[in-house]
Protein backbone atom coordinates (compact mmCIF):
# COMPACT_ATOMS: atom_id res chain seq x y z
CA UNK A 1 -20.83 18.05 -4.19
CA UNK A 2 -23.35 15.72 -2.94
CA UNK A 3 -23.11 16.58 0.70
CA UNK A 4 -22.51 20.49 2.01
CA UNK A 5 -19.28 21.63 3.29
CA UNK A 6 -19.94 22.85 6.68
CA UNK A 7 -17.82 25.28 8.81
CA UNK A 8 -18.23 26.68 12.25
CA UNK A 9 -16.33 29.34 13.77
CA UNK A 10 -16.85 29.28 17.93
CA UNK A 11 -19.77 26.59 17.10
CA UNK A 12 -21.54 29.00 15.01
CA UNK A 13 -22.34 27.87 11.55
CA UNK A 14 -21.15 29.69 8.57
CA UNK A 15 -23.82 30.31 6.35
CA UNK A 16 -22.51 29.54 2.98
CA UNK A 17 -25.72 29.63 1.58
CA UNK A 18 -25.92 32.75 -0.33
CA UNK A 19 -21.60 33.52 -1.01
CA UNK A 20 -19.24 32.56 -3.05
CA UNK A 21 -16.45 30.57 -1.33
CA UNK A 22 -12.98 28.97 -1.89
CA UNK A 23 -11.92 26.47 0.90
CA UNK A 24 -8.25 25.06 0.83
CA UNK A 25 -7.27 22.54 3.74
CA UNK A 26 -3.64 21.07 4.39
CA UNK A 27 -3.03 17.99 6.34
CA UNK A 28 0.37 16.52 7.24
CA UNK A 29 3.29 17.22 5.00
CA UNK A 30 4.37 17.15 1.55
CA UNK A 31 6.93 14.53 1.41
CA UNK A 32 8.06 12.15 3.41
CA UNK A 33 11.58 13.68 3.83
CA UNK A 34 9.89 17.27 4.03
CA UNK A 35 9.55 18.19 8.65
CA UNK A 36 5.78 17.53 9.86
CA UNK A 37 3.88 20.69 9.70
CA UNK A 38 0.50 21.80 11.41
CA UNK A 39 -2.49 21.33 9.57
CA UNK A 40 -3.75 25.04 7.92
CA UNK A 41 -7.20 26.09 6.85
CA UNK A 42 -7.85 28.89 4.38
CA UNK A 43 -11.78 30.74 3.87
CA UNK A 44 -12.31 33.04 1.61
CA UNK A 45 -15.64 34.16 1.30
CA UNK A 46 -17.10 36.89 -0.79
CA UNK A 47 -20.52 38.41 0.60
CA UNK A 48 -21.59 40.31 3.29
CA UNK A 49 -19.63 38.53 6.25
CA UNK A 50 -16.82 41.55 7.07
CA UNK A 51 -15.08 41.20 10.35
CA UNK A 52 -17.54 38.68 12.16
CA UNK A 53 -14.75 36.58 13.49
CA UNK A 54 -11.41 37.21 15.51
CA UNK A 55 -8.10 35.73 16.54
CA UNK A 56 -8.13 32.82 17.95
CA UNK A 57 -11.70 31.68 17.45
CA UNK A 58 -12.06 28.08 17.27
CA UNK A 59 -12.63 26.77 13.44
CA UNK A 60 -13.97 22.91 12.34
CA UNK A 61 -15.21 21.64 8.79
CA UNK A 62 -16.37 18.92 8.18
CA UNK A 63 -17.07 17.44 4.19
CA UNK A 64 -19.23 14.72 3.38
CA UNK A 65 -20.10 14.16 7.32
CA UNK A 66 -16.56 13.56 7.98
CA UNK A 67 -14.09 15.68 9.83
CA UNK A 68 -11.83 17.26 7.60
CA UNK A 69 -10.32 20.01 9.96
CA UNK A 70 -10.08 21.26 14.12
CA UNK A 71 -7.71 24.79 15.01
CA UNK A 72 -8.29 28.13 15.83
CA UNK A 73 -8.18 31.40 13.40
CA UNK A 74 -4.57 32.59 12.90
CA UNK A 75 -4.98 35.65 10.59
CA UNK A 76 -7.95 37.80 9.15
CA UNK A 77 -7.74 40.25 5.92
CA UNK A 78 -10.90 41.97 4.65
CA UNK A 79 -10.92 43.74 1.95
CA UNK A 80 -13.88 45.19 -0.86
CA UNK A 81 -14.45 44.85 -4.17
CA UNK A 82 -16.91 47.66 -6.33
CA UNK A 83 -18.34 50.56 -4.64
CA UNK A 84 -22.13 50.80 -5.00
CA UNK A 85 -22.59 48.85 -2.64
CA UNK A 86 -19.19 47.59 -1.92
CA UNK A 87 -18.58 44.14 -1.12
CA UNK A 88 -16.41 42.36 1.20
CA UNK A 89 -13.64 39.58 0.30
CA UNK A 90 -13.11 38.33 4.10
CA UNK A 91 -9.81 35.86 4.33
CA UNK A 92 -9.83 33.57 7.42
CA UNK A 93 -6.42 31.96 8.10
CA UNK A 94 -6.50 28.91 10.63
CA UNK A 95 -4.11 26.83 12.03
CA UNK A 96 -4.13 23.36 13.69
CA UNK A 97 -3.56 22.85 17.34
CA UNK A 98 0.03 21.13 16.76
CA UNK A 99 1.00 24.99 16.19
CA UNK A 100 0.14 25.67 19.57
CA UNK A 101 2.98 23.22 20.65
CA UNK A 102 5.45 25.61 19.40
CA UNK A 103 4.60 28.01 22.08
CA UNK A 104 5.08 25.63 25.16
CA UNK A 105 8.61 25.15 26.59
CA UNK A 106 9.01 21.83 28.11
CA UNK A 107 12.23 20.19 29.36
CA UNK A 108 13.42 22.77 31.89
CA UNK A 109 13.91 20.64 34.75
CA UNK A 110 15.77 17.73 32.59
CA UNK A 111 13.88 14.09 31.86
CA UNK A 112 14.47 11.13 33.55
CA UNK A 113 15.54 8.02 31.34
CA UNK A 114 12.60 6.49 29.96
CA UNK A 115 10.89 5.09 26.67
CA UNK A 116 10.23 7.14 23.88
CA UNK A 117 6.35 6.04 24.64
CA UNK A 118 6.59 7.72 27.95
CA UNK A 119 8.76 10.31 27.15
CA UNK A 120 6.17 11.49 24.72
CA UNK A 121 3.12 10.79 26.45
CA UNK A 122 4.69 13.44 29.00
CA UNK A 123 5.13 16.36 26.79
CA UNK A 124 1.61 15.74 25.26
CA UNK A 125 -0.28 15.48 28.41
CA UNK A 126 1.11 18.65 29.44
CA UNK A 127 0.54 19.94 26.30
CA UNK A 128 -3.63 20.24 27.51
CA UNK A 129 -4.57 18.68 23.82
CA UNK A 130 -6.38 15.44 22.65
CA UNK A 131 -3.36 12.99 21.52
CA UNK A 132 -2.79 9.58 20.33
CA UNK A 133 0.51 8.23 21.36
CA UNK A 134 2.22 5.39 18.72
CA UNK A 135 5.99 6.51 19.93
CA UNK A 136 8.21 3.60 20.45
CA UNK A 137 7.47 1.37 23.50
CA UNK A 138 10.93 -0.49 23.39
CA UNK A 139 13.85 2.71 22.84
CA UNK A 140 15.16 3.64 26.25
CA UNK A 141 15.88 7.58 26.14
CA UNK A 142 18.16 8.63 28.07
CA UNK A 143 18.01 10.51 31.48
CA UNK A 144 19.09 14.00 31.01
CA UNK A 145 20.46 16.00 34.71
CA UNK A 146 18.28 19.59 35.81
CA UNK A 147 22.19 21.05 35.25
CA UNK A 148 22.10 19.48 31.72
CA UNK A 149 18.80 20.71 30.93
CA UNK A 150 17.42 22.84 27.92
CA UNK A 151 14.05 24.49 27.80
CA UNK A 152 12.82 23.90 24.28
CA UNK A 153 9.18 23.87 22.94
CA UNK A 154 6.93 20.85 22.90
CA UNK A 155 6.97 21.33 19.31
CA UNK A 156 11.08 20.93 19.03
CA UNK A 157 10.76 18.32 21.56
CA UNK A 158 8.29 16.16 19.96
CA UNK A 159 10.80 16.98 16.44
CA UNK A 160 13.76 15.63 18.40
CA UNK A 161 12.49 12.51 19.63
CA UNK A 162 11.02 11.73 16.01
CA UNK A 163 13.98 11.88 14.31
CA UNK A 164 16.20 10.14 16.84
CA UNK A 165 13.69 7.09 16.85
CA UNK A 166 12.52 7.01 13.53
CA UNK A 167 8.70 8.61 13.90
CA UNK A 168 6.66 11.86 12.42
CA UNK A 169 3.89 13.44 13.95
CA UNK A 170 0.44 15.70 12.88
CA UNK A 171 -2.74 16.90 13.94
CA UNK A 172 -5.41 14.82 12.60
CA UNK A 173 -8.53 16.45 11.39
CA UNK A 174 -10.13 15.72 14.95
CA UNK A 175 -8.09 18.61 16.43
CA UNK A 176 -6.14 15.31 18.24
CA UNK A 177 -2.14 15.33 18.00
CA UNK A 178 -0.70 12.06 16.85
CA UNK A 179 2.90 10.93 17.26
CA UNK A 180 3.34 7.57 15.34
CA UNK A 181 6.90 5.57 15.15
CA UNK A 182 7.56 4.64 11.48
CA UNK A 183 6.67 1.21 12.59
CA UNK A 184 3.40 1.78 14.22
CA UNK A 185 1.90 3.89 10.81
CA UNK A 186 -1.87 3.63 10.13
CA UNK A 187 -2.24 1.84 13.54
CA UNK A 188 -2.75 4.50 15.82
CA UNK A 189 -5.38 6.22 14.56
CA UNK A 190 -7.08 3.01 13.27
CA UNK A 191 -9.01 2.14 16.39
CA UNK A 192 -10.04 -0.88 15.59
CA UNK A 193 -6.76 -2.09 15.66
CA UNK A 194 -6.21 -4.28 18.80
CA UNK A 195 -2.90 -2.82 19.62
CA UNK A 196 -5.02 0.76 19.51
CA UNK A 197 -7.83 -0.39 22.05
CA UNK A 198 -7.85 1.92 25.06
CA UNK A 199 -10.00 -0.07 27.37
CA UNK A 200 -9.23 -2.84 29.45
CA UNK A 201 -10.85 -6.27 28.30
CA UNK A 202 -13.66 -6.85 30.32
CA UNK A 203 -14.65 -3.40 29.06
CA UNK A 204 -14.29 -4.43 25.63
CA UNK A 205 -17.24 -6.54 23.57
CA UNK A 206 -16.39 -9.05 21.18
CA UNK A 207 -13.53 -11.93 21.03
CA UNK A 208 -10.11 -12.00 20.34
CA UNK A 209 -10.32 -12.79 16.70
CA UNK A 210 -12.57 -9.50 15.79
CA UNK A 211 -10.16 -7.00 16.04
CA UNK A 212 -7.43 -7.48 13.45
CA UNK A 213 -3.46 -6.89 14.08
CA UNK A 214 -3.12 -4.06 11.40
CA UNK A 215 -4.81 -1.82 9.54
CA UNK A 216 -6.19 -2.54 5.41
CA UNK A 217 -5.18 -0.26 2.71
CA UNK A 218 -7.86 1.50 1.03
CA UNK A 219 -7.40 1.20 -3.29
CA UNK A 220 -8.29 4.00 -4.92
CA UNK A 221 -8.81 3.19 -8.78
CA UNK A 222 -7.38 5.85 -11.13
CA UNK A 223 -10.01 5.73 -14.10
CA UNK A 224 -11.69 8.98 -15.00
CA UNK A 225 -10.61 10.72 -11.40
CA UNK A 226 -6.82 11.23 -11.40
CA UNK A 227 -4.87 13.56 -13.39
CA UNK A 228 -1.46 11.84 -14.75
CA UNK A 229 0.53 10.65 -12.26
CA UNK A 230 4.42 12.01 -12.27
CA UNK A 231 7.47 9.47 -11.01
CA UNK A 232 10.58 10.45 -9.68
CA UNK A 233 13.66 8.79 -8.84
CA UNK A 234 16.70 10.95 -7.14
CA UNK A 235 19.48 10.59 -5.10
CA UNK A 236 18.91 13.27 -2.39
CA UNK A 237 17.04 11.12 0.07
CA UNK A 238 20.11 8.72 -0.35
CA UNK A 239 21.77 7.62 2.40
CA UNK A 240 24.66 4.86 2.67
CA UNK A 241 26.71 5.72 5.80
CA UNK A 242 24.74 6.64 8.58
CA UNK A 243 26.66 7.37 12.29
CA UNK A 244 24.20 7.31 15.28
CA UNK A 245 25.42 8.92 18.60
CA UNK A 246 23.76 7.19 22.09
CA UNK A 247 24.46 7.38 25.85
CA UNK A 248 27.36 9.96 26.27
CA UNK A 249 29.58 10.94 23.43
CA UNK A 250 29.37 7.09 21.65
CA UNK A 251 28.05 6.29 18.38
CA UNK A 252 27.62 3.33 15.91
CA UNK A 253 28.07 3.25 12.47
CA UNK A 254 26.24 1.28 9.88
CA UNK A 255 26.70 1.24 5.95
CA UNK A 256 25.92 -0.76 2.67
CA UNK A 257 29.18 -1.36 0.74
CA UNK A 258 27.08 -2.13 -2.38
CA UNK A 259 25.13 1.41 -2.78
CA UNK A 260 28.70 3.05 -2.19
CA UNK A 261 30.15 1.46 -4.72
CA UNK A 262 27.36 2.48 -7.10
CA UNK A 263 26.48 6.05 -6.22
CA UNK A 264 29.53 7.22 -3.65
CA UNK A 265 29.55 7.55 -0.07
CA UNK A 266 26.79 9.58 1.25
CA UNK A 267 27.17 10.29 5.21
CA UNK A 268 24.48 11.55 7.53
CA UNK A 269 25.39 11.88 11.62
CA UNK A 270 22.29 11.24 13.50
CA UNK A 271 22.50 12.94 16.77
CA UNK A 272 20.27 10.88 19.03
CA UNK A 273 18.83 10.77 22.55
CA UNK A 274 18.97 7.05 22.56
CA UNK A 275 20.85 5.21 25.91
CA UNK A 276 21.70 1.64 24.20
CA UNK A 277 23.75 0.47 21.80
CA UNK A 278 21.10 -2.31 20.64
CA UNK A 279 18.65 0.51 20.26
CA UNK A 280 21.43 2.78 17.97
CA UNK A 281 22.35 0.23 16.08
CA UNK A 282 18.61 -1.11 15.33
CA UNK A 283 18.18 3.08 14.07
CA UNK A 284 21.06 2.59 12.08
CA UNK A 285 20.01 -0.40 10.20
CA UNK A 286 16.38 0.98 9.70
CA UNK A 287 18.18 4.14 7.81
CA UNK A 288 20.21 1.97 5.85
CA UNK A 289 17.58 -0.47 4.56
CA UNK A 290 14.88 2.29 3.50
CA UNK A 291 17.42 4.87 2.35
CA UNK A 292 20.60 3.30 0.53
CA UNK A 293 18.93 2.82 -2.62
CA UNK A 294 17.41 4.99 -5.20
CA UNK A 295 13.30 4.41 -4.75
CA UNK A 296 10.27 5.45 -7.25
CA UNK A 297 7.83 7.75 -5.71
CA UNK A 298 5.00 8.20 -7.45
CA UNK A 299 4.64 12.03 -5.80
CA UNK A 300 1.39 13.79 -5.51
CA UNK A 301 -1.69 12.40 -6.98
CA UNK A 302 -5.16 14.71 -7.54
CA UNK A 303 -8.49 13.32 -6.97
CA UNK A 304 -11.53 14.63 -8.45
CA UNK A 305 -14.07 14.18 -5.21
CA UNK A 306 -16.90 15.12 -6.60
CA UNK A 307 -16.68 12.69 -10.22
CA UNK A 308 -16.60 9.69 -7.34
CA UNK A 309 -19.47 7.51 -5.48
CA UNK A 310 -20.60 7.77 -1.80
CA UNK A 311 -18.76 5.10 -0.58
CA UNK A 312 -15.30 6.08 -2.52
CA UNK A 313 -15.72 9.34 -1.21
CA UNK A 314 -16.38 8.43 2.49
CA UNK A 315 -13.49 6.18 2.41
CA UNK A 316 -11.49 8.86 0.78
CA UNK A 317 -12.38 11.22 3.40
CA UNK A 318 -11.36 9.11 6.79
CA UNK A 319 -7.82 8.69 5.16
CA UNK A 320 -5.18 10.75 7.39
CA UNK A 321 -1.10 10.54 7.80
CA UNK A 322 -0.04 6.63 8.10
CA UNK A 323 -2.59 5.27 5.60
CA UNK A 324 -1.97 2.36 3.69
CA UNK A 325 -3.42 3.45 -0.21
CA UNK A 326 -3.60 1.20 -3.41
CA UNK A 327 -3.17 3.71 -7.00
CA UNK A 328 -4.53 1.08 -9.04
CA UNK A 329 -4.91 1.54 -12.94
CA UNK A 330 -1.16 3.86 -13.59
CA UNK A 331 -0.30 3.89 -17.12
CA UNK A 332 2.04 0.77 -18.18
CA UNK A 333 4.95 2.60 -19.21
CA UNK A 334 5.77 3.99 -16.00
CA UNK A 335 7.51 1.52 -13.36
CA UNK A 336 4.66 0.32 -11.75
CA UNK A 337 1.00 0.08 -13.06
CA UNK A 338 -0.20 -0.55 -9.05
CA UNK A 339 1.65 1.60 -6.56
CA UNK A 340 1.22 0.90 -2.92
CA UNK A 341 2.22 4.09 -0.93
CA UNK A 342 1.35 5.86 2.60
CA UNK A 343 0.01 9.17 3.40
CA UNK A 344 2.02 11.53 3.93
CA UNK A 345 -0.73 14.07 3.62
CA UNK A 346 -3.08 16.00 1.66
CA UNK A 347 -4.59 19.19 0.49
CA UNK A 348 -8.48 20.03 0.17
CA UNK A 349 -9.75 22.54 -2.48
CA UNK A 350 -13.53 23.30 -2.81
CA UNK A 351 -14.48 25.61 -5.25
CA UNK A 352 -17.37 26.44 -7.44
CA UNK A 353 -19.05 23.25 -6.06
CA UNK A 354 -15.80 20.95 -7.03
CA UNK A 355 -14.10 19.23 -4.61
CA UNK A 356 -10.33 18.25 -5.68
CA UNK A 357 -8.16 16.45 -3.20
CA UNK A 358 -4.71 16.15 -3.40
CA UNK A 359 -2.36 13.53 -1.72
CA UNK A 360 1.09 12.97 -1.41
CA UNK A 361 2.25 9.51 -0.89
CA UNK A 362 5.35 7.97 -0.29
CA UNK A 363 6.92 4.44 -0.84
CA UNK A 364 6.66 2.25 2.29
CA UNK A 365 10.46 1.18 2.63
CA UNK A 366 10.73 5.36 3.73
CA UNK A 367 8.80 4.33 6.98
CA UNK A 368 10.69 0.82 7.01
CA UNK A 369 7.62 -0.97 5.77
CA UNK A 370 9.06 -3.98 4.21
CA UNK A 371 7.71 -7.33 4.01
CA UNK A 372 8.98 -8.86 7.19
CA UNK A 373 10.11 -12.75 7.64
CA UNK A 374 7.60 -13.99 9.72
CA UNK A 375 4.87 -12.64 6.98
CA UNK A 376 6.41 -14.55 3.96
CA UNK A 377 3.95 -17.06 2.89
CA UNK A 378 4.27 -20.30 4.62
CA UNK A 379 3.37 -22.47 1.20
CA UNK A 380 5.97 -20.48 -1.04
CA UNK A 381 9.12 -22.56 -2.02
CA UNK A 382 12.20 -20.48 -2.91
CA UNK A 383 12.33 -22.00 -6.23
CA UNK A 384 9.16 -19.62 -6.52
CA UNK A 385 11.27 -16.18 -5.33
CA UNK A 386 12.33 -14.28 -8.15
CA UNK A 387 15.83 -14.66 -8.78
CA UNK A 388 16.47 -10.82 -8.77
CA UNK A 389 14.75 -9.68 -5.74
CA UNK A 390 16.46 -7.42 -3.02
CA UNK A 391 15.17 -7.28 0.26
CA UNK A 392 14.56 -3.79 0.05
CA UNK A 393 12.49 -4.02 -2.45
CA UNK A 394 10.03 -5.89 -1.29
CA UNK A 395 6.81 -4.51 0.34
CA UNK A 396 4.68 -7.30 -0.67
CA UNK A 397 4.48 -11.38 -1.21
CA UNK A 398 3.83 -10.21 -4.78
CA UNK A 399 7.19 -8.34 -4.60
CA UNK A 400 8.88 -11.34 -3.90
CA UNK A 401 8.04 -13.83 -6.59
CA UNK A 402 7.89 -10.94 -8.86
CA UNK A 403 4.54 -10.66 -9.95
């Protein structure tokens, strides 16, 4: 590798130097259907080290000058290999801080009706950790009565809300928790996004025009540095009758008559904290358009770190949950030869002085990412649209002439 891989334990550095080492990181989740999970860390180093560190120490590495994981030690195993002189094999097992959330109860005294924003800024201030807050500005949650109330952890709580308004949530490699609606992806933790700026604007330099409205996706060309990519198309994720409850014991229902008639009724009940019906049936809809139709994913891809330049690599690096990424380069026969997919997450291995990264991405209608009206191209005629195009199909401009 062309930078070192450094790791402190309680702001110590460990000195690699002179060990072997395997490092293995995990950051968000696996697939986009798959619950949000805390990022993990795993050290195993083979030297002299022994029990040096304990429970709960605090753990960071950083690759390549770039964060790559924050969370505190979990587990320890030491164990010895030969016998004149023996030498240790010491295992340190770390966990991110969104772990921590599953050991805070919140919600004992009831909420008070509120936005899903506010709502979650509440549980994550309380939670005593670094956060970024994308929830939902515009859901009303309902107010729930101290007799109604149910202790449950942060972690559930922060689950609940997710799923009822359409958002996922992970520790970035800061240490921070993010909570990010499926419409707010790659913004949050993008600060240069305007919506993102935490300052007020005479504390903020520049104009209007310098800070953009959303975040640019970051291409990542597949030549020489990616093994072969595997597609999949199933119908599990498939839903075509969805039923969200709201306010007290109501519901709306929402379905697509044409994916029932091609691949049978598939229910789901979505049990909801929502108070309106505008906001239920606006959940609804966003189910149905990213889930009633079979979609490609291209999976996980595997990057060879090491095989790539400095800038490729430091762009690689920054890239967390909610990332827009270009594959560019996929072989021709597969069903597309440029895929444009978010983060879901991704897993570190250094070894041996490689550095393989691998990332799971998913296809953008999962997060409701489709092209939306007011971003068609003012110039394009609909003589130009292509004649077969479904609206959930398209991500792109490109998508919709066909190109």
């Amino acid at each position: 590798m062309t930078e070192p891989i450094v790791v402190t334990i309680n702001a110590a550095e460990v000195d690699l130097t002179f060990v072997d080492f395997d490092l293995s990181i995990t950051h968000g989740r696996s697939d986009v259907t798959s619950p949000p999970t805390s990022s993990t860390c795993q050290l195993v180093i083979r030297g002299a080290t022994g029990p040096a560190f304990d429970i709960s120490d605090a753990v960071t590495v950083t690759a390549h000058g770039v964060a790559r994981f924050a969370g505190t030690i979990s587990d320890l195993d030491v164990n010895f290999i030969g016998t004149n002189p023996p030498k240790a094999i010491t295992t340190v097992t770390a966990m991110g801080n969104l772990a921590a959330l599953g050991l805070q109860e919140v919600g004992a005294a009831g909420w008070t009706e509120q936005t899903a924003s506010q709502r979650v800024t509440g549980i994550l201030t309380a939670s005593g950790f670094s956060y970024l807050n994308g929830a939902d500005t515009d859901i009303t949650l309902k107010a729930v009565a101290l007799v109604d109330a149910t202790p449950t952890t942060a972690l559930d709580a922060l689950s609940s809300i997710a799923s009822g308004t359409g958002a996922t949530y992970f520790d970035d490699p800061n240490g921070r928790i993010v909570f990010e609606s499926y419409g707010n992806r790659g913004l949050t933790t993008f600060a240069g996004v305007w919506a993102a700026q935490p300052d007020t604007w005479t504390a903020t330099s520049g104009t209007w025009g310098s800070f953009p409205v959303e975040t640019t996706s970051t291409t990542m060309d597949t030549a020489g540095v990616m093994f072969a990519p595997q597609w999949a198309k199933n119908l599990e994720p498939l839903i075509n009758d969805v039923t969200v409850t709201y306010g007290t014991d109501t519901s709306v229902n929402q379905s697509d008559a044409a994916s029932i008639a091609a691949y049978g009724k598939r229910e789901y009940r979505l049990e909801t904290q929502i108070k309106t019906v505008t906001d239920a049936t606006t959940r609804a809809a966003s189910i149905i358009t990213a889930q009633a139709n079979p979609l490609w994913n291209l999976g996980q891809i595997s990057i060879l770190v090491h095989e790539l330049d400095a800038a490729d690599i430091t762009a690689l690096m920054e890239l967390v949950s909610g990332d827009l990424v270009i594959v560019d380069g996929l072989p021709a026969q597969g069903p597309y030869d440029v895929f444009e997919g978010i983060v879901e997450g991704w897993t570190d291995n250094y070894s041996q002085g490689n550095h393989t990264l691998t990332m799971s991405l998913s296809d953008p209608r999962f997060s409701y990412q489709i092209l939306k009206w007011v971003d068609v191209l003012p110039e394009l005629t609909w003589g130009e649209v292509d004649a077969a195009a479904q609206w959930f199909e398209i991500v792109s401009n490109n998508d919709l002439v066909g190109v």
